[in-house]
PDB file of N, CA and C in Angstrom:
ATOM      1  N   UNK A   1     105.964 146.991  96.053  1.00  0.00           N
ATOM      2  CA  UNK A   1     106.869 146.170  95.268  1.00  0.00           C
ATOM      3  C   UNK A   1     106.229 145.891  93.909  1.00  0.00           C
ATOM      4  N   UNK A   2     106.513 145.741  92.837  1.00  0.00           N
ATOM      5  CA  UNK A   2     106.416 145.485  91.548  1.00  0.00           C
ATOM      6  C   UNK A   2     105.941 143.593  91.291  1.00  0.00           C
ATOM      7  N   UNK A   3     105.430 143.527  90.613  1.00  0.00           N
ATOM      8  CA  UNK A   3     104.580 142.490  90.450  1.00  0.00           C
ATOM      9  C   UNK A   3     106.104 141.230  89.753  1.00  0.00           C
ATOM     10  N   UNK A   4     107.029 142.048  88.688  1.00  0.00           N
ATOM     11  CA  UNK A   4     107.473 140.776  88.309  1.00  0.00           C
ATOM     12  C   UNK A   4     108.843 140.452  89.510  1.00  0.00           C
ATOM     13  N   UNK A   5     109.392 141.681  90.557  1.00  0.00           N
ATOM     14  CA  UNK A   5     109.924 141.185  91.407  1.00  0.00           C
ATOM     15  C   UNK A   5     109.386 140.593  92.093  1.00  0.00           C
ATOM     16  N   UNK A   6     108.269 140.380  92.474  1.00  0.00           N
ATOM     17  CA  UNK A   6     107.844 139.705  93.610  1.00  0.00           C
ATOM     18  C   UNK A   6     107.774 138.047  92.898  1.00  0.00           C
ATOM     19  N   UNK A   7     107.199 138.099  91.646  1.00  0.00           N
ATOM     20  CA  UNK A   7     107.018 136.777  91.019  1.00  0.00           C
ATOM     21  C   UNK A   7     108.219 135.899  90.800  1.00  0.00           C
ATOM     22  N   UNK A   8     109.655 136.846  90.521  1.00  0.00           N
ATOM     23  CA  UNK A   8     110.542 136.159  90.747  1.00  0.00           C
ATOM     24  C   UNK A   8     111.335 135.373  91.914  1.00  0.00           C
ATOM     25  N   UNK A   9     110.568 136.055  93.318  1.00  0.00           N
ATOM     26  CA  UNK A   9     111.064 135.743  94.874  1.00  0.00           C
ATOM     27  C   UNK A   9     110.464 134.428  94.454  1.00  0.00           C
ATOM     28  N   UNK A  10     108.786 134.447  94.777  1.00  0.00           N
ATOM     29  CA  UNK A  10     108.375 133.298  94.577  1.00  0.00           C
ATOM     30  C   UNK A  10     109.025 132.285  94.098  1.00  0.00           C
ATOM     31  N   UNK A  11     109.393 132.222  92.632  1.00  0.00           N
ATOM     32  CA  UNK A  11     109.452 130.896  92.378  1.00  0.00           C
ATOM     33  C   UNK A  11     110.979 131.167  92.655  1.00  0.00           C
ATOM     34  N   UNK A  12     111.989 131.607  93.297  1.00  0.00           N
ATOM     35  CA  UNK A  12     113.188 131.514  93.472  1.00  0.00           C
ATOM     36  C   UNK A  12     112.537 130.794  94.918  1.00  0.00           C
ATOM     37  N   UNK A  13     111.637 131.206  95.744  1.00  0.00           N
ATOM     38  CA  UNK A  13     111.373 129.850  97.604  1.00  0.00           C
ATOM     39  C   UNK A  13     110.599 129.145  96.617  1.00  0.00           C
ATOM     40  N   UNK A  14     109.894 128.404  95.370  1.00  0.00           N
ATOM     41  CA  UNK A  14     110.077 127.317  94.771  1.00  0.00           C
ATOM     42  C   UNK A  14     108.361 127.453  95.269  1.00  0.00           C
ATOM     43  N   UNK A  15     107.404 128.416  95.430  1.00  0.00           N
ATOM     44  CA  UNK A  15     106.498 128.503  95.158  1.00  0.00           C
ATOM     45  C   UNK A  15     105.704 128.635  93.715  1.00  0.00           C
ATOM     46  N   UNK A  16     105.777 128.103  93.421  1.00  0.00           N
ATOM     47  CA  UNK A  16     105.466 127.849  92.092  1.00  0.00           C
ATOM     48  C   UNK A  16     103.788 128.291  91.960  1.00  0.00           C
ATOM     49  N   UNK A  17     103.401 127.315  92.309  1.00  0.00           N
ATOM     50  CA  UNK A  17     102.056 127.535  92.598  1.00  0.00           C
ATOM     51  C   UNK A  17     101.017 128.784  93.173  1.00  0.00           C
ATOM     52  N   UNK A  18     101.980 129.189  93.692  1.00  0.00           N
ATOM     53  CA  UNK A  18     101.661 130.844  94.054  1.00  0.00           C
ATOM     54  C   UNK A  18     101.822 131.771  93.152  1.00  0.00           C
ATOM     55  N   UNK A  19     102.925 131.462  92.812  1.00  0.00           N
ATOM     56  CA  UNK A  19     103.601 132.646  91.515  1.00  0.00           C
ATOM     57  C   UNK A  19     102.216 132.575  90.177  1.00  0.00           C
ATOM     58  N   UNK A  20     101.746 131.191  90.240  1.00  0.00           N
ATOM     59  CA  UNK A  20     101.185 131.006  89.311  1.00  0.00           C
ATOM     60  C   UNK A  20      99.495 131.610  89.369  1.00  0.00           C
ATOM     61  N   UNK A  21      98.938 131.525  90.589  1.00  0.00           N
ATOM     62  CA  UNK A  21      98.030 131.883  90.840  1.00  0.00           C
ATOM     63  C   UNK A  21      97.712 133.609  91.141  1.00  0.00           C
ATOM     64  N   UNK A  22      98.839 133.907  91.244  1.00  0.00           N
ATOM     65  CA  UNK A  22      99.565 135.381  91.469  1.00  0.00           C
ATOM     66  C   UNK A  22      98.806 136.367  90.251  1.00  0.00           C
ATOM     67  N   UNK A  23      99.864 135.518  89.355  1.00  0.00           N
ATOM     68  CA  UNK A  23      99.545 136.057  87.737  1.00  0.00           C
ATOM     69  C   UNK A  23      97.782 136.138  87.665  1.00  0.00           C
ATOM     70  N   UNK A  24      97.566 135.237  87.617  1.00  0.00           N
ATOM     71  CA  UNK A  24      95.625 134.877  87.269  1.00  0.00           C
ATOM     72  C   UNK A  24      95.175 135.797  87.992  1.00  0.00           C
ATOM     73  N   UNK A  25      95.372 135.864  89.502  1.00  0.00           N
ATOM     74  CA  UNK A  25      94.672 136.978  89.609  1.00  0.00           C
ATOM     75  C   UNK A  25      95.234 138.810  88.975  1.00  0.00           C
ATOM     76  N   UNK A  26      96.724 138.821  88.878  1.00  0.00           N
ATOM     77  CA  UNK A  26      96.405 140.468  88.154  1.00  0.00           C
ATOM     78  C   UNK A  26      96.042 139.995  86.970  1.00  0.00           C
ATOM     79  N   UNK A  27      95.090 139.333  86.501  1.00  0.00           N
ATOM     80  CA  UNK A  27      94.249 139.305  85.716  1.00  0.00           C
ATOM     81  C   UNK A  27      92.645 139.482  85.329  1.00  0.00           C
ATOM     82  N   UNK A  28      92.232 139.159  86.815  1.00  0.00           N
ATOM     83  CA  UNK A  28      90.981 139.058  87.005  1.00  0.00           C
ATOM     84  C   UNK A  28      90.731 140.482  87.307  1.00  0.00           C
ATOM     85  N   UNK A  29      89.699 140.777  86.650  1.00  0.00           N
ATOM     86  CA  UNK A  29      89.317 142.696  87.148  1.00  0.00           C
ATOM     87  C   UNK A  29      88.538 142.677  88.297  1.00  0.00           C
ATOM     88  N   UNK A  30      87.945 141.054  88.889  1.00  0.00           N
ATOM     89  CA  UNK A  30      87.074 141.482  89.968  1.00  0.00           C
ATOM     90  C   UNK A  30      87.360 141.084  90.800  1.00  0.00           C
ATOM     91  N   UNK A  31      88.665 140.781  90.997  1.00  0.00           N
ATOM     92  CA  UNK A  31      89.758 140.187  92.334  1.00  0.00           C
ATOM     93  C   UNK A  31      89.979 141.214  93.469  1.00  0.00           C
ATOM     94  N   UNK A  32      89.929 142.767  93.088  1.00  0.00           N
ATOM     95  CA  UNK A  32      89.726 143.385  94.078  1.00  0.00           C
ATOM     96  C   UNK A  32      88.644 143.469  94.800  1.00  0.00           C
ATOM     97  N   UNK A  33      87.335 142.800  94.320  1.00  0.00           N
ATOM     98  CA  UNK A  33      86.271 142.672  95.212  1.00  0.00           C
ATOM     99  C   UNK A  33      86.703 142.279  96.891  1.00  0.00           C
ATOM    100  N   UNK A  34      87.755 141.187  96.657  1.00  0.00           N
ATOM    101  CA  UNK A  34      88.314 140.453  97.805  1.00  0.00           C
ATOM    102  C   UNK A  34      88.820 141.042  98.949  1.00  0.00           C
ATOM    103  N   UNK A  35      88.883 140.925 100.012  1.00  0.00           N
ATOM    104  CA  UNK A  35      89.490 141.781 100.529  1.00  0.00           C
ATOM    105  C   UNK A  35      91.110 141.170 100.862  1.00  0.00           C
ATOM    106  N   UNK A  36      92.431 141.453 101.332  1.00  0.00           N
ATOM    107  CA  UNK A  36      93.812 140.859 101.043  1.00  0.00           C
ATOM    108  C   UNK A  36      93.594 139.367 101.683  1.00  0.00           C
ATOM    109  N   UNK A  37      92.773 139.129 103.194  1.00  0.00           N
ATOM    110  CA  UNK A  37      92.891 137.759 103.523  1.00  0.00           C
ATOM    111  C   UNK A  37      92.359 136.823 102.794  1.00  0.00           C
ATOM    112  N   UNK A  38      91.316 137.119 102.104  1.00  0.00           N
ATOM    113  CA  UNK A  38      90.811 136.306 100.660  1.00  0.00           C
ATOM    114  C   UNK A  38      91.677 135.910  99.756  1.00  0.00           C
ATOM    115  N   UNK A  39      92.154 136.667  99.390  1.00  0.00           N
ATOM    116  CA  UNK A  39      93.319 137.156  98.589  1.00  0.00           C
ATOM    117  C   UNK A  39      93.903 136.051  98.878  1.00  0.00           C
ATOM    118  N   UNK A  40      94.761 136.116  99.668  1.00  0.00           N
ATOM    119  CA  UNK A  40      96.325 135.533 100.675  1.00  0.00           C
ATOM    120  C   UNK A  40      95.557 134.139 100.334  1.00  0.00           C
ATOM    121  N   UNK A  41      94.453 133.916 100.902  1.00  0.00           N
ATOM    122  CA  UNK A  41      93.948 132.589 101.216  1.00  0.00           C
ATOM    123  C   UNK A  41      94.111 131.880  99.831  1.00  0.00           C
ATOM    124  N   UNK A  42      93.284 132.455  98.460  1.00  0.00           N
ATOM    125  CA  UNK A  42      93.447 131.568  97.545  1.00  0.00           C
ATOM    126  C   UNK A  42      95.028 131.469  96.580  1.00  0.00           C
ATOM    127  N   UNK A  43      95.802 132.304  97.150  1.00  0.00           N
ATOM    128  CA  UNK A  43      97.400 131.980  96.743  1.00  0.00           C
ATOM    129  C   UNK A  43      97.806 130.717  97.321  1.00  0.00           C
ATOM    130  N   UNK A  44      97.529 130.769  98.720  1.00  0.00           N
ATOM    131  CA  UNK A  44      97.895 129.563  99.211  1.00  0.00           C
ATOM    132  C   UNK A  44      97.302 128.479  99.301  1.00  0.00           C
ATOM    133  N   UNK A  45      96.090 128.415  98.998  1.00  0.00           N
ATOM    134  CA  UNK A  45      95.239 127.229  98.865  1.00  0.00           C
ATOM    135  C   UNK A  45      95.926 126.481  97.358  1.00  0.00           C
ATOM    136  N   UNK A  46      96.183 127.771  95.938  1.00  0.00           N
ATOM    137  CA  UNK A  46      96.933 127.041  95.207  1.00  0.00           C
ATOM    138  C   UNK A  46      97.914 126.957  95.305  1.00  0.00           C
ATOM    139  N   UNK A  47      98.846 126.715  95.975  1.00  0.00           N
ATOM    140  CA  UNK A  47     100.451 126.364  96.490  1.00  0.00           C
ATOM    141  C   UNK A  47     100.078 125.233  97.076  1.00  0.00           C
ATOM    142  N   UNK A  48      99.104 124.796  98.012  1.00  0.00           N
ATOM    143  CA  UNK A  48      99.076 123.810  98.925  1.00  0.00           C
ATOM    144  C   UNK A  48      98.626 122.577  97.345  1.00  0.00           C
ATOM    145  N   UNK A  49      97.562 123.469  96.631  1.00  0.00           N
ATOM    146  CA  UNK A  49      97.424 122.122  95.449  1.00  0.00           C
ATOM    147  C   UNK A  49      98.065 121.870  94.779  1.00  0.00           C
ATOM    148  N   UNK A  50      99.296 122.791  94.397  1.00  0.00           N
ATOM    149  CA  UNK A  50     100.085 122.512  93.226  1.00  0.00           C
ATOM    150  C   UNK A  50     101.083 121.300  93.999  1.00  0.00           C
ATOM    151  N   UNK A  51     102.072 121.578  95.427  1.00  0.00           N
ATOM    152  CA  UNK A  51     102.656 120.913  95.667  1.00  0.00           C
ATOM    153  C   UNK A  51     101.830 119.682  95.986  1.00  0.00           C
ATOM    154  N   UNK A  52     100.842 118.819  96.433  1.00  0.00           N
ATOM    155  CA  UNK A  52     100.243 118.008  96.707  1.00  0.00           C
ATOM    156  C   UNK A  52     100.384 117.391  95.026  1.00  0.00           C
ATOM    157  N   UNK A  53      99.423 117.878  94.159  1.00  0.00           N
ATOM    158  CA  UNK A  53      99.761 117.061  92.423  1.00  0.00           C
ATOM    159  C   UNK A  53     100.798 116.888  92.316  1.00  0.00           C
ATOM    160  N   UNK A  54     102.129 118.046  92.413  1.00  0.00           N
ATOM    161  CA  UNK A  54     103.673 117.516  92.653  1.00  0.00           C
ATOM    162  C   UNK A  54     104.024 116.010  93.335  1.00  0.00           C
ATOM    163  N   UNK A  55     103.014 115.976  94.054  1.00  0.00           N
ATOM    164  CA  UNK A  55     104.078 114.939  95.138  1.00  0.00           C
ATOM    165  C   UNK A  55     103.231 113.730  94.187  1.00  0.00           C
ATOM    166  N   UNK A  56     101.703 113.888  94.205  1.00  0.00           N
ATOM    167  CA  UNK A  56     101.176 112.569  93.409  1.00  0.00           C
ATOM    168  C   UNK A  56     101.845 112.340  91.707  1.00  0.00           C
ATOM    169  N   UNK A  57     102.062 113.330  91.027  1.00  0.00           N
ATOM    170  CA  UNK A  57     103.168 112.574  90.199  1.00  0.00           C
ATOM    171  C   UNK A  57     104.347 112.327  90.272  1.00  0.00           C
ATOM    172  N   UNK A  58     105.267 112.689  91.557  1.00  0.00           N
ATOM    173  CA  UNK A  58     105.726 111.963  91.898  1.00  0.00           C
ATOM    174  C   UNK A  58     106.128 110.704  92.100  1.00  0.00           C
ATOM    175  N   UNK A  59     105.138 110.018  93.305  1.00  0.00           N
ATOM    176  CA  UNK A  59     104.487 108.947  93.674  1.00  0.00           C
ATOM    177  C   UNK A  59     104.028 107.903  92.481  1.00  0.00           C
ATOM    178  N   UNK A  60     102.912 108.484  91.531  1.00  0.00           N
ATOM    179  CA  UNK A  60     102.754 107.443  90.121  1.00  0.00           C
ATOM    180  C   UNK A  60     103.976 107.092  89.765  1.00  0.00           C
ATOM    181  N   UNK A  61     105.103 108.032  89.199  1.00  0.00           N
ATOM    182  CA  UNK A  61     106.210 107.819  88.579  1.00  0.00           C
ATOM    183  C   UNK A  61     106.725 106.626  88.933  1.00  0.00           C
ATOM    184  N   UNK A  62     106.862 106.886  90.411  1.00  0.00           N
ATOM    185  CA  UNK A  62     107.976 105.858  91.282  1.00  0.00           C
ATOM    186  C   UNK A  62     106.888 104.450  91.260  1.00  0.00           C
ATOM    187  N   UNK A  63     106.034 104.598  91.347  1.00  0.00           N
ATOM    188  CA  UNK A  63     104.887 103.175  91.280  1.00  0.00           C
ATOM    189  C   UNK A  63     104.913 102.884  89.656  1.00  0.00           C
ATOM    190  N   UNK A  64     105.533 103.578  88.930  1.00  0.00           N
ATOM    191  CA  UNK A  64     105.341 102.957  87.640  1.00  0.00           C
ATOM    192  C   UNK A  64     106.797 102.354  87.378  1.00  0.00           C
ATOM    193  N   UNK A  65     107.692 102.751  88.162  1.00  0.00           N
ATOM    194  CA  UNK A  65     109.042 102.198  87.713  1.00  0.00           C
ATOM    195  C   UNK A  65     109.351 101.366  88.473  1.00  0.00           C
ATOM    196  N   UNK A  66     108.489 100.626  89.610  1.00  0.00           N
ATOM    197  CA  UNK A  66     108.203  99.841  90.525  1.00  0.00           C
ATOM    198  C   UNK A  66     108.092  98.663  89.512  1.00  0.00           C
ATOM    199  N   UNK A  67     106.771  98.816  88.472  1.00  0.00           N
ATOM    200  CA  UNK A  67     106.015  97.899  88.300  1.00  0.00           C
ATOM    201  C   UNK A  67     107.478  97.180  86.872  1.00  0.00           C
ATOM    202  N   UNK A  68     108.034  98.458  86.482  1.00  0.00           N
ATOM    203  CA  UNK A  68     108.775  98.017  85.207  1.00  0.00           C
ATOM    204  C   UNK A  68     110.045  97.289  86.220  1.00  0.00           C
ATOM    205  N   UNK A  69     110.714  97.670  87.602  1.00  0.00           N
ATOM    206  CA  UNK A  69     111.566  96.535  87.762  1.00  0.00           C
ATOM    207  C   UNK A  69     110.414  95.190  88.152  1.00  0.00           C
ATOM    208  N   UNK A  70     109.879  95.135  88.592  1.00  0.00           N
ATOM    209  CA  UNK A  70     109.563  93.779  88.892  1.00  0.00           C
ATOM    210  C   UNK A  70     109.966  92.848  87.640  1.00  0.00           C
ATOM    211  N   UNK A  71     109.378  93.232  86.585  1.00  0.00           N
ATOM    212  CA  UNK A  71     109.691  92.798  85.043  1.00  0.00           C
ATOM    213  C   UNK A  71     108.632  91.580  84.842  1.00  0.00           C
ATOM    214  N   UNK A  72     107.490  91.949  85.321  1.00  0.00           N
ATOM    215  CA  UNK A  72     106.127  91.447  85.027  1.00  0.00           C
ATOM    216  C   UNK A  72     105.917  91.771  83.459  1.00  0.00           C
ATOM    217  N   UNK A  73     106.761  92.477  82.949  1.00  0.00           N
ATOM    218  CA  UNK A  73     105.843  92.744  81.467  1.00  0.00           C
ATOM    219  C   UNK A  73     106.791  91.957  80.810  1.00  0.00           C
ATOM    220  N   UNK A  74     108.171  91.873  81.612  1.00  0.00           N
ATOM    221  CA  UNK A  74     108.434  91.195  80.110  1.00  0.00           C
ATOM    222  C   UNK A  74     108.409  89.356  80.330  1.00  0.00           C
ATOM    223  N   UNK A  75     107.782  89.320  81.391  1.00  0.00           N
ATOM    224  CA  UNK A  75     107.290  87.436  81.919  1.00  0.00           C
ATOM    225  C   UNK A  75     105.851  87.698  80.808  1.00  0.00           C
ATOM    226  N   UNK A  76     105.461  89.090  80.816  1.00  0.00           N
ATOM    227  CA  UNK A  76     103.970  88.438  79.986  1.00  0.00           C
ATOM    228  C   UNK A  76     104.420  89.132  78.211  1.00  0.00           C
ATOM    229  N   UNK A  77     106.095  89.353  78.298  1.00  0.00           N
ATOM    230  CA  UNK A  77     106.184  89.432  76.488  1.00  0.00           C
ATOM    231  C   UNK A  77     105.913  90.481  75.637  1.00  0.00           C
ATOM    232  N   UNK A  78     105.767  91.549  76.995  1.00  0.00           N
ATOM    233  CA  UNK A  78     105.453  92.984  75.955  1.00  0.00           C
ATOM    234  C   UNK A  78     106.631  93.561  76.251  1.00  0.00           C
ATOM    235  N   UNK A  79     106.625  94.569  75.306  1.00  0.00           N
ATOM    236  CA  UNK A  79     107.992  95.671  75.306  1.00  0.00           C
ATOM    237  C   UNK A  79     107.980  96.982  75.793  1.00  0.00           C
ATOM    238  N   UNK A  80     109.723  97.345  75.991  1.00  0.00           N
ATOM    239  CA  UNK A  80     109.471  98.485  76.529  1.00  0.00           C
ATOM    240  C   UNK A  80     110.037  99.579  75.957  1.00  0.00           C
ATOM    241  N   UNK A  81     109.298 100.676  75.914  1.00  0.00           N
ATOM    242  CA  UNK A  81     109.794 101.625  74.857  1.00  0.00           C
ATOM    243  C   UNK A  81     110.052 102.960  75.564  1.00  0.00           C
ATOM    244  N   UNK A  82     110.988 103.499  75.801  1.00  0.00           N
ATOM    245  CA  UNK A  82     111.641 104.528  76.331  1.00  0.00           C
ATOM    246  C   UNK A  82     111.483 106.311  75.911  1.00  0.00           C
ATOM    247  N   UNK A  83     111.036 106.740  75.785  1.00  0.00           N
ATOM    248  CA  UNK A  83     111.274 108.098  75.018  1.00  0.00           C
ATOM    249  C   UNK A  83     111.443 109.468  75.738  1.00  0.00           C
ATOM    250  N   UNK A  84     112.167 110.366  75.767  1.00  0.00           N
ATOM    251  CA  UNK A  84     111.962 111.423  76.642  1.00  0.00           C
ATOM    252  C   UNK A  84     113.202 112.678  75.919  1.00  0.00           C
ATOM    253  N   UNK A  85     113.180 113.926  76.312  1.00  0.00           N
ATOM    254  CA  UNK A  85     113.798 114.757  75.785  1.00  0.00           C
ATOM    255  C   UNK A  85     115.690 114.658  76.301  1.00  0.00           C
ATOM    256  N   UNK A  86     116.328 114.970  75.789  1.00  0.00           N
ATOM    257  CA  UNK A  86     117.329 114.164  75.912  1.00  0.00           C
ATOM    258  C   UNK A  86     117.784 115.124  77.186  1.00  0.00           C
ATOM    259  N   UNK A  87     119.085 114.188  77.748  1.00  0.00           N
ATOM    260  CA  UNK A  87     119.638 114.051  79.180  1.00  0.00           C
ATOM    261  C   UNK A  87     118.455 113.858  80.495  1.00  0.00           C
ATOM    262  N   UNK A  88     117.171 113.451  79.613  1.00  0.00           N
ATOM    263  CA  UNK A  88     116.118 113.079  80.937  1.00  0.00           C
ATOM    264  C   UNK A  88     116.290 111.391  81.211  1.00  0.00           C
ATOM    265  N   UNK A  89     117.377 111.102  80.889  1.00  0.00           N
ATOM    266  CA  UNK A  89     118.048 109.741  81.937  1.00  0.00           C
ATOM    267  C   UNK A  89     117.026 108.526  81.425  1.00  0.00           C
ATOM    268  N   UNK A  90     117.053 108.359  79.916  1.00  0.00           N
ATOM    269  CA  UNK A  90     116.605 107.287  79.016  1.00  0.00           C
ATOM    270  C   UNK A  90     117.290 106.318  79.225  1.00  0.00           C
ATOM    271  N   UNK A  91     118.759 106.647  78.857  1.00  0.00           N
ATOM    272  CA  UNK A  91     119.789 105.327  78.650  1.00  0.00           C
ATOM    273  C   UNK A  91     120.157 104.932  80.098  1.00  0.00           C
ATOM    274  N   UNK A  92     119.759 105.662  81.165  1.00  0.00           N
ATOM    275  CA  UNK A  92     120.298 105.309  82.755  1.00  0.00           C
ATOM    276  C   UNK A  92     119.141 103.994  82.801  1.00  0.00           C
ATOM    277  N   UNK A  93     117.685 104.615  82.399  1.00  0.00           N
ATOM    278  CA  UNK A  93     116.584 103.773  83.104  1.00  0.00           C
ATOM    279  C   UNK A  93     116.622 102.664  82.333  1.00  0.00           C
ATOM    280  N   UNK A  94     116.777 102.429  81.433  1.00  0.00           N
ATOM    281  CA  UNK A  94     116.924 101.421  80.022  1.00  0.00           C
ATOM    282  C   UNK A  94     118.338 100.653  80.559  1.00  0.00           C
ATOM    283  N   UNK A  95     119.139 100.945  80.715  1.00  0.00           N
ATOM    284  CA  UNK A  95     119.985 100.078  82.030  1.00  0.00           C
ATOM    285  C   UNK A  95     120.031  99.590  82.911  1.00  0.00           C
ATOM    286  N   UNK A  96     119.156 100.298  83.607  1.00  0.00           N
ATOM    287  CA  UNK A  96     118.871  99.525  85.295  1.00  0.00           C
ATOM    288  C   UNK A  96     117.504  98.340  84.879  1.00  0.00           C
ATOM    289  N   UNK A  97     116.805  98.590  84.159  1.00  0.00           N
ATOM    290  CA  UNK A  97     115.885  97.950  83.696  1.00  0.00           C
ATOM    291  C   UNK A  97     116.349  97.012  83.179  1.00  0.00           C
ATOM    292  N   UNK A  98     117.320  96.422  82.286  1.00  0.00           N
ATOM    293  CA  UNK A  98     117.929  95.888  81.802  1.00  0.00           C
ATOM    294  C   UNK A  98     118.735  94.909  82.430  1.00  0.00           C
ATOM    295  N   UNK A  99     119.639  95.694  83.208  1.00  0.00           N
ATOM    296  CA  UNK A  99     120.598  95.115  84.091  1.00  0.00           C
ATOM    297  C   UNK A  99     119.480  94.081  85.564  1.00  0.00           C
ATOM    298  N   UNK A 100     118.280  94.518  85.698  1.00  0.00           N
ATOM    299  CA  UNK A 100     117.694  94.032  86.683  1.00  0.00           C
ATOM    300  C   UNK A 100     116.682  92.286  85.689  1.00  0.00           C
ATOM    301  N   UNK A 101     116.257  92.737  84.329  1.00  0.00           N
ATOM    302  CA  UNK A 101     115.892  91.574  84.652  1.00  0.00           C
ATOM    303  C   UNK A 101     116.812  90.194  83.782  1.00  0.00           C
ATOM    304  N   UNK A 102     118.022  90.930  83.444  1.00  0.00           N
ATOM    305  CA  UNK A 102     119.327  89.797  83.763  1.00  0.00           C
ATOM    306  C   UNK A 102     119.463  89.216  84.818  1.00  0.00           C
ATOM    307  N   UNK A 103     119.445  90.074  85.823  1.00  0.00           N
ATOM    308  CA  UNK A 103     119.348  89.533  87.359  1.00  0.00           C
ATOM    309  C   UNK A 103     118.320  88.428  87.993  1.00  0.00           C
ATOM    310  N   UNK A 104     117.030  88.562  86.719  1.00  0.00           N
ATOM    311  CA  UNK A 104     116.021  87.989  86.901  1.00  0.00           C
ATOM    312  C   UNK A 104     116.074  86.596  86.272  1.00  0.00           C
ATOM    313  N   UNK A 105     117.169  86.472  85.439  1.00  0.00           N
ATOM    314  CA  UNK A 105     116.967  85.595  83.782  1.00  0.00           C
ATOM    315  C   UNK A 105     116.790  85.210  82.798  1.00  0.00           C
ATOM    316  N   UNK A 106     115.985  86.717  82.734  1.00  0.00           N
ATOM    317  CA  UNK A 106     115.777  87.413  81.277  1.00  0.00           C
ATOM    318  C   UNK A 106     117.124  87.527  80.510  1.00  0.00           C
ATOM    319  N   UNK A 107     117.089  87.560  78.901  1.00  0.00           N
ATOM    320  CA  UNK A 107     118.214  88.297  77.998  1.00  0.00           C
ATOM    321  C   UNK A 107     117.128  89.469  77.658  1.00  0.00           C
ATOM    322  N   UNK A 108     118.446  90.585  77.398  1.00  0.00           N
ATOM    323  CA  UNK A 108     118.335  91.669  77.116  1.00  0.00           C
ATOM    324  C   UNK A 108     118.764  92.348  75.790  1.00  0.00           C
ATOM    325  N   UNK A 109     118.179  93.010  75.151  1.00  0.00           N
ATOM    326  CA  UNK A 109     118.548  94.236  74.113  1.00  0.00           C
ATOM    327  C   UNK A 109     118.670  95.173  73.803  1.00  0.00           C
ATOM    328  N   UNK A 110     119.583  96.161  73.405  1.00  0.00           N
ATOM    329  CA  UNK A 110     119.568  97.359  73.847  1.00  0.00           C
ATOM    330  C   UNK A 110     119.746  98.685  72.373  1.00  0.00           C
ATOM    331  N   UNK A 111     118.791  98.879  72.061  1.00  0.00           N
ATOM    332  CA  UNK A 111     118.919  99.900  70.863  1.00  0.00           C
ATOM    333  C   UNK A 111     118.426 100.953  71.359  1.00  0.00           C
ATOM    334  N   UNK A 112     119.247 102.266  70.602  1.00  0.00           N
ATOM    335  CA  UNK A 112     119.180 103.362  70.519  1.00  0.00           C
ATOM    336  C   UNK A 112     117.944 103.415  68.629  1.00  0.00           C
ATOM    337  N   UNK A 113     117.245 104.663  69.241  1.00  0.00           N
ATOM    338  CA  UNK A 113     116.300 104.909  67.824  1.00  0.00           C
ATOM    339  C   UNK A 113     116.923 104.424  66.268  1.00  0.00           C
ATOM    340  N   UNK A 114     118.085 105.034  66.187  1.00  0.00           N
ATOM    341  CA  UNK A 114     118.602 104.930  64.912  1.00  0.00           C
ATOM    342  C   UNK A 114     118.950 103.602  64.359  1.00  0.00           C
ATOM    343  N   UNK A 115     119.615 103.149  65.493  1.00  0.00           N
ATOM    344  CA  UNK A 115     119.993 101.518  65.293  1.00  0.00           C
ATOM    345  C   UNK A 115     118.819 100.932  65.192  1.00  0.00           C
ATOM    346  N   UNK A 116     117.672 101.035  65.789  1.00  0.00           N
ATOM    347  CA  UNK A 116     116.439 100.164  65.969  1.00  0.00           C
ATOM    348  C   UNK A 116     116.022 100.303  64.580  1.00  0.00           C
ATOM    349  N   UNK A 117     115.610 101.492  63.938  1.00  0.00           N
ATOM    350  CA  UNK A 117     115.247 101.359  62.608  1.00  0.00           C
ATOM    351  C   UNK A 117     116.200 101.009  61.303  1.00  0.00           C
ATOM    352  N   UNK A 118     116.811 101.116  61.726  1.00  0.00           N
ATOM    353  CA  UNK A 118     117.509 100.357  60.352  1.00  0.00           C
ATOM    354  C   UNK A 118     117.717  98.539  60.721  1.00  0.00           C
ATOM    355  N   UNK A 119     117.617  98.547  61.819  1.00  0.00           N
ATOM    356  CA  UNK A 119     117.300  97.047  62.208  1.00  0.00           C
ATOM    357  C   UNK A 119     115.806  96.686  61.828  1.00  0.00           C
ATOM    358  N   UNK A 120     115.291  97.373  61.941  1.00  0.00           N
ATOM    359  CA  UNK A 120     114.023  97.246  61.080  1.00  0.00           C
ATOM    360  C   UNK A 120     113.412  97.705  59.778  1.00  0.00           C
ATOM    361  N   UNK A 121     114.338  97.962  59.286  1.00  0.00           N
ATOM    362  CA  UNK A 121     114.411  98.556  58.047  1.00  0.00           C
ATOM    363  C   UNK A 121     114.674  97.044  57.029  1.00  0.00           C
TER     364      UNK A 121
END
């Protein structure tokens, strides 16, 4: 089989991490030293690490959006500033965030970039 069909199976079963380690080795000239169970072994050793870092940023993410509903930051008066490439669900989280620490007794404000600077302008 051909190297970029096979790379495309991969990350089509969402091995990522394989596909990736795949590549590196038809790179290495002394990878055939190995014999295939060597081989096999360190594809999957990086699949097993890639999805594991997957799951721990994961996990941070959700522990960081933990810490922003509680709304400990804004009892201690700091702000929160949103940024991400667009349709990555700014104005969703900036809502629920919002809408939660109304719930709390907080008032809320809500600018988009453009409005913010000419409000500060």
């Amino acid at each position: 089989m051909l190297p970029q069909p096979t790379l495309e199976r991969l990350r089509a079963l969402r091995l990522d991490g394989m596909a990736q380690a795949l590549e590196e080795q038809r790179r290495q000239r002394d990878i055939t030293d190995l014999d295939f169970e060597e081989r096999f072994a360190l594809l999957v050793e990086r699949q097993w690490l890639w999805k594991e870092n997957r799951g721990l940023t994961t996990r941070l993410k959700r522990a960081q959006i933990e810490q922003l509903r509680a709304s400990r930051w804004i009892e201690e008066h700091r702000n929160c500033l949103i940024t991400g490439p667009t349709g990555s669900g700014k104005t969703y989280l900036a809502c629920a965030l919002a809408h939660q620490a109304c719930r709390q007794g907080h008032r809320t404000i809500y600018y988009y970039a453009p409005k913010l600077f000419r409000a500060l302008q």
